[in-house]
N, C-alpha and C. Protein backbone atom coordinates (compact mmCIF):
# COMPACT_ATOMS: atom_id res chain seq x y z
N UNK A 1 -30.08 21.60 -74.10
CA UNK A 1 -30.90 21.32 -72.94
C UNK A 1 -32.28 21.93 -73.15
N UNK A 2 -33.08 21.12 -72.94
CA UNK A 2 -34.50 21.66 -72.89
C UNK A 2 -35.36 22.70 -71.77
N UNK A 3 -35.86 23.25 -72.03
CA UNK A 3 -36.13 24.55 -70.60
C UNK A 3 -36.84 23.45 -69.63
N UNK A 4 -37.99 22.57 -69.83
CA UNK A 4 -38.17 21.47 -69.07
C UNK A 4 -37.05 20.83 -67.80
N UNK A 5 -36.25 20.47 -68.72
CA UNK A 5 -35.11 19.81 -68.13
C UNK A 5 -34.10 20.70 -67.12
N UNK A 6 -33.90 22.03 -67.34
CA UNK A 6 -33.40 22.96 -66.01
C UNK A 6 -34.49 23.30 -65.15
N UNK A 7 -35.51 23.41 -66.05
CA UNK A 7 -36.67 23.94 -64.14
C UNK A 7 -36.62 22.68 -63.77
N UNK A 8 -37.01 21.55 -63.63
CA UNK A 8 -36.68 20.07 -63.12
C UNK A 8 -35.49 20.32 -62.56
N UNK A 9 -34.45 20.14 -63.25
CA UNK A 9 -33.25 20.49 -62.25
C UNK A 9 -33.40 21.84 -61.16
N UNK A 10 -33.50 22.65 -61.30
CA UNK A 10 -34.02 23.69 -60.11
C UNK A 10 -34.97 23.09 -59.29
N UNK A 11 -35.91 22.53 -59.65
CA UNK A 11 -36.90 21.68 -58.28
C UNK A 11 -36.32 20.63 -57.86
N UNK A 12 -35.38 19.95 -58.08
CA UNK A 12 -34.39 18.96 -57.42
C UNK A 12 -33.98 19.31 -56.45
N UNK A 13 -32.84 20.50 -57.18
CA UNK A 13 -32.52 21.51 -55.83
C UNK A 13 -33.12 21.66 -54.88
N UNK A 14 -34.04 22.40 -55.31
CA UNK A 14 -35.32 22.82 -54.08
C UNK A 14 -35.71 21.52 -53.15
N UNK A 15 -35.85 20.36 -53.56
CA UNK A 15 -35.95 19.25 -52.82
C UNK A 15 -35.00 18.76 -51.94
N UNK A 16 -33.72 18.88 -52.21
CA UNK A 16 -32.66 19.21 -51.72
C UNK A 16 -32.18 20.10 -50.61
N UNK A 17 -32.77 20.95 -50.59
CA UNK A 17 -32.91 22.52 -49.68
C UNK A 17 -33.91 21.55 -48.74
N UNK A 18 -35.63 21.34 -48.94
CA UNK A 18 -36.26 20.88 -48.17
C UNK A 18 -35.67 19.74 -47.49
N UNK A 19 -34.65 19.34 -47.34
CA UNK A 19 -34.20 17.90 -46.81
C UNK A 19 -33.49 18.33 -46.11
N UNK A 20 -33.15 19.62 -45.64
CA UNK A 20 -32.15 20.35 -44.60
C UNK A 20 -31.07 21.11 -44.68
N UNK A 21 -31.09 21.86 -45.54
CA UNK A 21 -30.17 22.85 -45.63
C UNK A 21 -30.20 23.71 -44.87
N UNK A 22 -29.09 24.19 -43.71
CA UNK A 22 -29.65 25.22 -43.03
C UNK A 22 -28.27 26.05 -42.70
N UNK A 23 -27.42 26.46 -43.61
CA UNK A 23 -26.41 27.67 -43.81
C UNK A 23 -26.94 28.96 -43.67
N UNK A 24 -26.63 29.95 -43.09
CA UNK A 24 -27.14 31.22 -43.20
C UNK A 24 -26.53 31.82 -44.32
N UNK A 25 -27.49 33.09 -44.72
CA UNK A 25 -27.44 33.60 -46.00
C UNK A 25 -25.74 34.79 -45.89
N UNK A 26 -25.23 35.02 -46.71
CA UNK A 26 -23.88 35.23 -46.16
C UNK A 26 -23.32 37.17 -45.91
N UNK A 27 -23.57 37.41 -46.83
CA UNK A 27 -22.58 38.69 -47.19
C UNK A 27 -23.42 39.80 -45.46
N UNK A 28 -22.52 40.63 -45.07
CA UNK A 28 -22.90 41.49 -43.91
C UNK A 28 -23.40 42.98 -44.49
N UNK A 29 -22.43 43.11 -45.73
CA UNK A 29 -23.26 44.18 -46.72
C UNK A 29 -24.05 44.67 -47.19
N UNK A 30 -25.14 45.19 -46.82
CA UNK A 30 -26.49 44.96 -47.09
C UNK A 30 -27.32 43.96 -47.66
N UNK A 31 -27.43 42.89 -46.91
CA UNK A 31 -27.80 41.67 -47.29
C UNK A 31 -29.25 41.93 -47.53
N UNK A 32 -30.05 42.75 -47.55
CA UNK A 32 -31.48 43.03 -47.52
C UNK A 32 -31.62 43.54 -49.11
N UNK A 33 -30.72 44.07 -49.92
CA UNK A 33 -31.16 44.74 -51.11
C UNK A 33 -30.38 43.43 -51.66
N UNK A 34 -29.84 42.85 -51.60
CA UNK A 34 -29.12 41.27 -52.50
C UNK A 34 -30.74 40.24 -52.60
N UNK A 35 -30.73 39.98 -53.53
CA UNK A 35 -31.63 38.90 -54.21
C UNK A 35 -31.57 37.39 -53.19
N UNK A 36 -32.06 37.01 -53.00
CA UNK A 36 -32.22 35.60 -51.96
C UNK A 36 -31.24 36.39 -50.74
N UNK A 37 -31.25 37.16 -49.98
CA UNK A 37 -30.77 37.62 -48.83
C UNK A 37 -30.99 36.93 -47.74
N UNK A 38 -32.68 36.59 -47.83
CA UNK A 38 -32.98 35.54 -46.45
C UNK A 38 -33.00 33.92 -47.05
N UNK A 39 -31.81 34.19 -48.34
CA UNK A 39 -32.08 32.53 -48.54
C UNK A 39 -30.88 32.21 -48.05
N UNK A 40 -30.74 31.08 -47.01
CA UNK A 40 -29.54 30.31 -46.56
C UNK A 40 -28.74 29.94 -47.87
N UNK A 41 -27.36 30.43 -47.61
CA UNK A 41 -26.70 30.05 -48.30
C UNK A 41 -26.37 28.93 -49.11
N UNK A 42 -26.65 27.45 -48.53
CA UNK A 42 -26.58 26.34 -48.99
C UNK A 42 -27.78 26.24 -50.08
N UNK A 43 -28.60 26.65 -49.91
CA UNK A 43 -30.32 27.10 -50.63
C UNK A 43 -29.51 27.08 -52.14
N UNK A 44 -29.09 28.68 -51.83
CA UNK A 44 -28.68 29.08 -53.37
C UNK A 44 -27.23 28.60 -53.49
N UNK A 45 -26.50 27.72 -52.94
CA UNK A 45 -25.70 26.62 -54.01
C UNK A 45 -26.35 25.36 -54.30
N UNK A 46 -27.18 24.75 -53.58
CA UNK A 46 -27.80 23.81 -54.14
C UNK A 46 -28.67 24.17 -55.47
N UNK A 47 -29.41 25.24 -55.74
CA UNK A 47 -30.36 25.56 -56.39
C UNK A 47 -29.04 25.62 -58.31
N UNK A 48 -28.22 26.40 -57.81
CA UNK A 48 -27.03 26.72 -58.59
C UNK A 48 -26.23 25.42 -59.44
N UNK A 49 -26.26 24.50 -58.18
CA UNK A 49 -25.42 23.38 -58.34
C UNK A 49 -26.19 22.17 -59.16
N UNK A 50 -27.66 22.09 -58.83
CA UNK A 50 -28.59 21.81 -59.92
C UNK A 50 -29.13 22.14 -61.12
N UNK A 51 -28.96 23.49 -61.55
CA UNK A 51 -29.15 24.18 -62.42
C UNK A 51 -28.00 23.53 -63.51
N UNK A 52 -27.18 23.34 -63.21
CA UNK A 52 -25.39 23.51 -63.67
C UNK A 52 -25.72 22.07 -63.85
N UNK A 53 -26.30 21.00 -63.06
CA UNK A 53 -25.81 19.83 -63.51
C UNK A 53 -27.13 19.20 -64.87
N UNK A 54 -27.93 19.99 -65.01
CA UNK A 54 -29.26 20.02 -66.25
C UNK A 54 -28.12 20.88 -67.36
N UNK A 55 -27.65 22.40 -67.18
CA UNK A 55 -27.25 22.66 -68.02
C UNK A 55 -26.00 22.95 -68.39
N UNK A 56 -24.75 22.17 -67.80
CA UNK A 56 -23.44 22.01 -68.90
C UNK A 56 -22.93 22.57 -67.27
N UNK A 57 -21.45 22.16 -66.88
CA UNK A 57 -20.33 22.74 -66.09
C UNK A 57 -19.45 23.56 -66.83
N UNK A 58 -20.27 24.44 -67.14
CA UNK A 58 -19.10 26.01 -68.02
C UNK A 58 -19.29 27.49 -67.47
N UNK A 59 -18.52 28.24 -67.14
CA UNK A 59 -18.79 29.75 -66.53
C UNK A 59 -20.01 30.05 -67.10
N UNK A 60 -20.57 29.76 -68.25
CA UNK A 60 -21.59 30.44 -69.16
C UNK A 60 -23.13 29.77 -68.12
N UNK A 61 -22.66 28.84 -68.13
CA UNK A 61 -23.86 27.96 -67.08
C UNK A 61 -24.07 28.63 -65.69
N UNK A 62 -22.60 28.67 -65.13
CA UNK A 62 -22.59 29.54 -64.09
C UNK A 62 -23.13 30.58 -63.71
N UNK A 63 -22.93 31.56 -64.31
CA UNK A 63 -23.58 32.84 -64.76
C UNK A 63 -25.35 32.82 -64.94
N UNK A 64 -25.29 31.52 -65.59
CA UNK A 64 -27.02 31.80 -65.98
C UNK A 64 -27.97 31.41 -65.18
N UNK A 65 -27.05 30.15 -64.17
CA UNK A 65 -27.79 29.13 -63.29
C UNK A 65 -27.68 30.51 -61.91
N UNK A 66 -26.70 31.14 -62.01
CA UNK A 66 -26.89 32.30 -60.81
C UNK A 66 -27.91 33.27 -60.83
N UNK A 67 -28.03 33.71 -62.26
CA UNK A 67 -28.88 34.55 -62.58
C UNK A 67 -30.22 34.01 -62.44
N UNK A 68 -30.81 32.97 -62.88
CA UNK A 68 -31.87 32.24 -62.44
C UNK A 68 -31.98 31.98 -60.74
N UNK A 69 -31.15 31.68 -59.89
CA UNK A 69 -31.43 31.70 -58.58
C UNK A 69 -32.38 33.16 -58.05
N UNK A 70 -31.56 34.01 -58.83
CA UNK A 70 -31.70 35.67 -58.27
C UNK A 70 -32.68 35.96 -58.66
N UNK A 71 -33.14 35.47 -59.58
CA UNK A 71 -34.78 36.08 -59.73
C UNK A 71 -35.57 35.35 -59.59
N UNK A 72 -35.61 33.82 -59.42
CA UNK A 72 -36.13 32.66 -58.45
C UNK A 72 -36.80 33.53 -56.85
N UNK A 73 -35.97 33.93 -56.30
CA UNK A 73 -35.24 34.59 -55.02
C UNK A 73 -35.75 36.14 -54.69
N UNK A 74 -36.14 36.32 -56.02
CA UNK A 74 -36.62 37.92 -55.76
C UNK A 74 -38.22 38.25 -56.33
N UNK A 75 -38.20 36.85 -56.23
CA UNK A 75 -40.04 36.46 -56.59
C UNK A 75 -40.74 35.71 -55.94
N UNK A 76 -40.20 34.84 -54.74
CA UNK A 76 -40.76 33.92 -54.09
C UNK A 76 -39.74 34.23 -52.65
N UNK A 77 -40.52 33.92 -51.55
CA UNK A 77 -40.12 34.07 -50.38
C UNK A 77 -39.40 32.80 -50.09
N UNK A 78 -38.63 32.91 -48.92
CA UNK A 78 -37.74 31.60 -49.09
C UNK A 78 -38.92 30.67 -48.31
N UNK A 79 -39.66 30.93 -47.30
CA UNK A 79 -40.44 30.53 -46.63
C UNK A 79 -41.23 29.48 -47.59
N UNK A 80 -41.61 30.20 -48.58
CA UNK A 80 -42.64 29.59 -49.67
C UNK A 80 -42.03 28.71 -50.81
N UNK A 81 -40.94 29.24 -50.74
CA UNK A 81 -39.51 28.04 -51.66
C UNK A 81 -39.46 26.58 -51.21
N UNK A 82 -39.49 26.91 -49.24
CA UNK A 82 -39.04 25.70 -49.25
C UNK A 82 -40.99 24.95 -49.00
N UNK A 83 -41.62 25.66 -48.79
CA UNK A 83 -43.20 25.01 -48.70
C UNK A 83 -43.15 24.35 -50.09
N UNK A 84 -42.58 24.96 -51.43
CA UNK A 84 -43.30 23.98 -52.84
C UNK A 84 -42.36 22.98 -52.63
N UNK A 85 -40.83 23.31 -52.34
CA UNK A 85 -39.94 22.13 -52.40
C UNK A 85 -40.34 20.96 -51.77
N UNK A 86 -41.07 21.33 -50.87
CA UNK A 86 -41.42 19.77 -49.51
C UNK A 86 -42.63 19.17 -50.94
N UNK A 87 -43.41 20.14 -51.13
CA UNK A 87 -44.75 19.41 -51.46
C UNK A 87 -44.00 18.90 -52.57
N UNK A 88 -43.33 19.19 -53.57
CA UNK A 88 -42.95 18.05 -54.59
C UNK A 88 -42.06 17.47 -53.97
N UNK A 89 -41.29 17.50 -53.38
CA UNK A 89 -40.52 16.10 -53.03
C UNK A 89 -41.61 15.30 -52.42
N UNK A 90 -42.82 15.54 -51.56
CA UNK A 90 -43.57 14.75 -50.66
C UNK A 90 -44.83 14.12 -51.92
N UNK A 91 -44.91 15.09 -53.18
CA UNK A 91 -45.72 14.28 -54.30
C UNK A 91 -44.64 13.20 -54.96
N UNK A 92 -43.51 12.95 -54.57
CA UNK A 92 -43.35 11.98 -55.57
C UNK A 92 -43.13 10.61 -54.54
N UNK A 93 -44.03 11.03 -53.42
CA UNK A 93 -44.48 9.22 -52.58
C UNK A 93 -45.20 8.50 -53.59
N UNK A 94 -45.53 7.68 -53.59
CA UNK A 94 -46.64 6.95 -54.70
C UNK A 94 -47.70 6.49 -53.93
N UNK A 95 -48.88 6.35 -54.30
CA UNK A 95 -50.21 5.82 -53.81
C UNK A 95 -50.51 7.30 -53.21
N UNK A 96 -51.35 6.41 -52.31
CA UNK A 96 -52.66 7.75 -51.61
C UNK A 96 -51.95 8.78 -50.84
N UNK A 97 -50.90 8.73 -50.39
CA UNK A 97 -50.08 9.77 -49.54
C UNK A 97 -49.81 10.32 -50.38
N UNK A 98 -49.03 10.49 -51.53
CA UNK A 98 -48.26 11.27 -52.49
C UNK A 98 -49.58 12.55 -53.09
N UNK A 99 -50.65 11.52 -53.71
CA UNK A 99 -51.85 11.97 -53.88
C UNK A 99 -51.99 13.74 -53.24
N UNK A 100 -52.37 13.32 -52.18
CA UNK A 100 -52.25 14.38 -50.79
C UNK A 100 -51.45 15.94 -51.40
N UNK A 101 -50.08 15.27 -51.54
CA UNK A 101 -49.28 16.49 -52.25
C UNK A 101 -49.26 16.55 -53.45
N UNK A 102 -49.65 16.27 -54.53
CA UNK A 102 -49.90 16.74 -55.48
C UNK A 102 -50.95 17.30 -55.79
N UNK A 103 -52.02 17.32 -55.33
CA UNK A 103 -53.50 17.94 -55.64
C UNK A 103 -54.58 18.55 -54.84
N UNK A 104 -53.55 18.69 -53.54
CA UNK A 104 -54.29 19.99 -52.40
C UNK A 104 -54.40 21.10 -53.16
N UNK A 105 -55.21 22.04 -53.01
CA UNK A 105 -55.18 23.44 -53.41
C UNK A 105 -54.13 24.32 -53.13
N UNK A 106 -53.61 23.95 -51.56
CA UNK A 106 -52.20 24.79 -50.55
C UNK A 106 -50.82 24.39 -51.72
N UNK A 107 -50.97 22.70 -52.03
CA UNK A 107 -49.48 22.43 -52.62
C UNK A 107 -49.65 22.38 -54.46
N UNK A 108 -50.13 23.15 -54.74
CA UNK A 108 -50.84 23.09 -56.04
C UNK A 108 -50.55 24.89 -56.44
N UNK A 109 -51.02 25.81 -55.18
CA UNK A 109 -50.29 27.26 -55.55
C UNK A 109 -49.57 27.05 -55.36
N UNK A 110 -48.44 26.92 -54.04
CA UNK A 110 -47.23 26.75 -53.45
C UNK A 110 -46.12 26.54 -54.60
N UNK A 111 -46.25 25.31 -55.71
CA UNK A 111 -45.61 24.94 -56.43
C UNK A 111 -46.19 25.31 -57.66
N UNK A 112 -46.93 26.62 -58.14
CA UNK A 112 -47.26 27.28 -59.34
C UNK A 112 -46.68 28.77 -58.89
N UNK A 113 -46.33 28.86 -57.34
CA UNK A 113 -45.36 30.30 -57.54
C UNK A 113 -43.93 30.04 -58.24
N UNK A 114 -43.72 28.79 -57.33
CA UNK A 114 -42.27 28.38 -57.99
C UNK A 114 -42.07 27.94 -59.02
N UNK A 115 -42.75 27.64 -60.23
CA UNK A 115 -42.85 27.44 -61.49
C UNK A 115 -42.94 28.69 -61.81
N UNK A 116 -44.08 29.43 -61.69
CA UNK A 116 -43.95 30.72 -62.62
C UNK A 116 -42.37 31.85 -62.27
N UNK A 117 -41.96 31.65 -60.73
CA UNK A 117 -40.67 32.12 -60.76
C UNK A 117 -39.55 31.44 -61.54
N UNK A 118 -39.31 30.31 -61.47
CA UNK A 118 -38.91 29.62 -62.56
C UNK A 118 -38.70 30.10 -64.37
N UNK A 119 -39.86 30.29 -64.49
CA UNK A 119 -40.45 30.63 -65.98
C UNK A 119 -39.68 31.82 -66.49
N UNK A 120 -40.03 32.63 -65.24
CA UNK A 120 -39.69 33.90 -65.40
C UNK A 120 -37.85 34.04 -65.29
N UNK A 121 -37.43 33.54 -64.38
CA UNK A 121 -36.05 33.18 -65.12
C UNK A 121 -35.09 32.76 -66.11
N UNK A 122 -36.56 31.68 -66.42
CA UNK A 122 -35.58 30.97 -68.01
C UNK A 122 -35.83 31.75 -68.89
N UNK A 123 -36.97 32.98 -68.89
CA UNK A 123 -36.64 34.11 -70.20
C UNK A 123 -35.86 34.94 -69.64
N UNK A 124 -35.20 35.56 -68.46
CA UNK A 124 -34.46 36.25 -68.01
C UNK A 124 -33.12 35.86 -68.32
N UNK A 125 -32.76 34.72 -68.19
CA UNK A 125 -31.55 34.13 -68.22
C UNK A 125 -31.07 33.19 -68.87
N UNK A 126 -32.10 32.48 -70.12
CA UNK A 126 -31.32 31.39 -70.71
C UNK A 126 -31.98 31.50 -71.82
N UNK A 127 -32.48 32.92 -72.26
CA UNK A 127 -32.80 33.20 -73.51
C UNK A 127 -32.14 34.38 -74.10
């Protein structure tokens, strides 16, 4: 699998999440020091469950596609997760609307935090 091809799959996810996921985040255990704590639960299985379907259904995937959520999650606010998720799902309208979200300045950082969190996972976790 190409590193291309899992961050793509992770922004699927994320597009996915923006389309209404709204599970609360789970454990009662100090949910504040856990990595995606204020991410709704469905968040980080979708994010997981995309990861996994770019790179192979094996514990080893498991493991790595989790580990990539968690530092996804502990670099970007969920708030701002789901702001890049909308703007790329809302850039891939075509014509002059799509336009709009791909090349505002707002959806242009928005979705260069979540790439560089991204980035920073796939050397964390799938190298």
């Amino acid at each position: 699998m190409t590193r291309s091809y899992r961050i793509k799959a992770g922004l699927a996810a994320g597009a996915l999440l923006a389309a209404g996921a709204s599970a609360l985040a789970a454990p009662s255990a100090a949910p504040a020091s856990r990595p995606g704590a204020d991410y709704p639960t469905a968040a980080s299985a979708d994010y997981v469950f995309g990861c996994m379907q770019a790179g192979g259904r094996t514990r080893d995937a498991l493991e790595r596609c989790a580990c990539s959520f968690d530092v996804v999650a502990s670099l970007v606010p969920y708030e701002r997760y789901v702001e890049a998720s909308t703007f790329l799902s809302m850039g891939q309208v075509t014509g002059e609307k799509g336009v709009l979200f791909r090349t505002g300045a707002e959806s242009k950082a928005a979705i260069g935090d979540l790439r560089r969190a991204q980035a920073e996972a796939e050397v964390l976790c799938f190298e």
